[in-house]
C-alpha atoms as a PDB file:
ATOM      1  CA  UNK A   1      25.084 -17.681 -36.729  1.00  0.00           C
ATOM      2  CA  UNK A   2      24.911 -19.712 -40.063  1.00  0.00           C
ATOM      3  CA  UNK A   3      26.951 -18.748 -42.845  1.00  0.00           C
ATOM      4  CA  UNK A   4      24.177 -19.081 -45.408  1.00  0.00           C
ATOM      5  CA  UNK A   5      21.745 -16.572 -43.033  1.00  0.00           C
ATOM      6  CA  UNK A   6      24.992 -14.347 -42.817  1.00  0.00           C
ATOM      7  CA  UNK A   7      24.853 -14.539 -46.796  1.00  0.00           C
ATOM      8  CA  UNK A   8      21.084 -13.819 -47.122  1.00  0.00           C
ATOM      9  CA  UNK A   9      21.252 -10.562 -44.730  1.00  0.00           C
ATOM     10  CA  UNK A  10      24.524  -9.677 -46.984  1.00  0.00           C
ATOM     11  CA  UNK A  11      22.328  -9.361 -49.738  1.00  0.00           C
ATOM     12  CA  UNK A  12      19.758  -7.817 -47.975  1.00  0.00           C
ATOM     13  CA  UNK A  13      22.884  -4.953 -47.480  1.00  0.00           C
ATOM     14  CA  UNK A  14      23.682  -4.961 -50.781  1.00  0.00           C
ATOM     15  CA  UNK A  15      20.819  -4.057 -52.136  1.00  0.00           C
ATOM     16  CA  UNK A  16      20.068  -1.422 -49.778  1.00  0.00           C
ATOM     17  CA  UNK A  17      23.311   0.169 -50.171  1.00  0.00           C
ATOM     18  CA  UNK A  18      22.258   0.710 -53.613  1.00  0.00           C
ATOM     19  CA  UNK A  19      19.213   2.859 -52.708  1.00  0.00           C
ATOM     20  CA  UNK A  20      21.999   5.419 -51.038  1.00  0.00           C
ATOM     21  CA  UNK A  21      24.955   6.828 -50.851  1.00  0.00           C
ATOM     22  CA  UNK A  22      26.438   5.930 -47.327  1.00  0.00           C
ATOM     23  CA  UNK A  23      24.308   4.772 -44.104  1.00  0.00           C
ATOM     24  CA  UNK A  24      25.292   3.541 -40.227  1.00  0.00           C
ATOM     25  CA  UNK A  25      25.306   0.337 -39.494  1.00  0.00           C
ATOM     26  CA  UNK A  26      22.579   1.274 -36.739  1.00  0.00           C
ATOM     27  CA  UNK A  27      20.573   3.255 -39.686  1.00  0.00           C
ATOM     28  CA  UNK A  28      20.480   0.096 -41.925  1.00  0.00           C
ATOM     29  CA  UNK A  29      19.353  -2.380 -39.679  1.00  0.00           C
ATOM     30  CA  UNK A  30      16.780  -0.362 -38.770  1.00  0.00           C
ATOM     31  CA  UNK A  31      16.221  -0.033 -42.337  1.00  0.00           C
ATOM     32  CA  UNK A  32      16.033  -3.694 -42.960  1.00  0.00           C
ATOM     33  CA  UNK A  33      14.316  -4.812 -39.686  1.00  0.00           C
ATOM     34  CA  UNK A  34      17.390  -6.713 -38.766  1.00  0.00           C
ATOM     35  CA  UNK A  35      19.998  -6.876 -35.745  1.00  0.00           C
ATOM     36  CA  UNK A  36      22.853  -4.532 -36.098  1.00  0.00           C
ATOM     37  CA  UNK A  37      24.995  -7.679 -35.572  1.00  0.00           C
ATOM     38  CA  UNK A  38      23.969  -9.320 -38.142  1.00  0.00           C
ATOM     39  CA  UNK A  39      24.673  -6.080 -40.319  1.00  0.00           C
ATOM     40  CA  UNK A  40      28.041  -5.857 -39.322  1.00  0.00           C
ATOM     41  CA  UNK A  41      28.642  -9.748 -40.093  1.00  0.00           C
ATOM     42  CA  UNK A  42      26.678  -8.767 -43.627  1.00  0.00           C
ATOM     43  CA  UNK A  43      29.121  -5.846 -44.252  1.00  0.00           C
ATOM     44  CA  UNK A  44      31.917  -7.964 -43.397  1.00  0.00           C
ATOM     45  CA  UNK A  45      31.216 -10.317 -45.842  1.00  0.00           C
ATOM     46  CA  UNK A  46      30.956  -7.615 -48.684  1.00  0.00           C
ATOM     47  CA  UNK A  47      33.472  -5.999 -47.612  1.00  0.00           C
ATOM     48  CA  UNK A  48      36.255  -9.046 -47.843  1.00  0.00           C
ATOM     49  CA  UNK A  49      34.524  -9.405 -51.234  1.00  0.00           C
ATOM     50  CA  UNK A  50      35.397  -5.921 -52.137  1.00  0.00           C
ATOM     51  CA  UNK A  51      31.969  -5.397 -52.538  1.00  0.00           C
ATOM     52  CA  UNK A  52      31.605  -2.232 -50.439  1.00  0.00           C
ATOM     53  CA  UNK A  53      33.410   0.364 -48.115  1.00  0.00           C
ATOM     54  CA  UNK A  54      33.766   0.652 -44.973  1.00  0.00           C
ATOM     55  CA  UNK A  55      34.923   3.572 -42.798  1.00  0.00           C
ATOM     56  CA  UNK A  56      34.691   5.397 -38.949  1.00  0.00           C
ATOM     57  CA  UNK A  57      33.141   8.081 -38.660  1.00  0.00           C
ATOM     58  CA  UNK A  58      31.892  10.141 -35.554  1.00  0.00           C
ATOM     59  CA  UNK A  59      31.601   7.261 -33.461  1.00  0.00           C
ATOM     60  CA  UNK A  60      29.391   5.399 -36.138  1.00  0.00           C
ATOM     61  CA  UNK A  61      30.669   2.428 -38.846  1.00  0.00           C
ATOM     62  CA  UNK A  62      29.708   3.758 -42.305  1.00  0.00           C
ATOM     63  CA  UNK A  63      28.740   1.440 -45.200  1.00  0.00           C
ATOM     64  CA  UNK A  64      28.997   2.627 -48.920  1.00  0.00           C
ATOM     65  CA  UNK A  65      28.455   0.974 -51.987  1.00  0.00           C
ATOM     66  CA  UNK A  66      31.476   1.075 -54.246  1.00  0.00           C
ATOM     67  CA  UNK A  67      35.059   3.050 -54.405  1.00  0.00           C
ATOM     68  CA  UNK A  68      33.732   6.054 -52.526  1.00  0.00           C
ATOM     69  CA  UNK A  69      36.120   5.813 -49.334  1.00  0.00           C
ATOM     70  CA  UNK A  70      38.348   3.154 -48.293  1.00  0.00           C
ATOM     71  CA  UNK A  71      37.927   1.064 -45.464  1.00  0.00           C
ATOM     72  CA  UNK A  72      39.932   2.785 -42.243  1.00  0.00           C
ATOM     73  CA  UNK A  73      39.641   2.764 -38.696  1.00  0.00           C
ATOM     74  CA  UNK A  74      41.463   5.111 -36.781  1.00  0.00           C
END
């Protein structure tokens, strides 16, 4: 996938992130009409920019905007 798509759907997650306080991966691509592939390569992005947080939970990858959780697997 190209880097500068990658960026474009990476804003696309920002600014939805900022509309709530944590969401899926499979909940926000539904939200934005977009694969959840390329959400997860969005998040990524933000999230090596410190940008967001990341985190596990129930089986799902959880997005949130900010210092809510920290990003942990496991």
């Amino acid at each position: 996938m190209d880097k500068h798509i990658v960026g474009e759907n990476a804003g696309k997650v920002w600014h939805a992130l900022n509309e709530v306080d944590k969401i899926s991966i499979p909940e926000l691509a539904r939200k934005l009409d977009i694969s959840a592939e390329s959400t997860a390569l969005a998040a990524g992005w933000l999230a090596r920019e410190n940008k967001i947080c990341i985190r596990y939970k129930d089986g799902l990858v959880e997005l949130s905007n900010g210092d809510r959780f920290s990003f942990s697997f496991g």
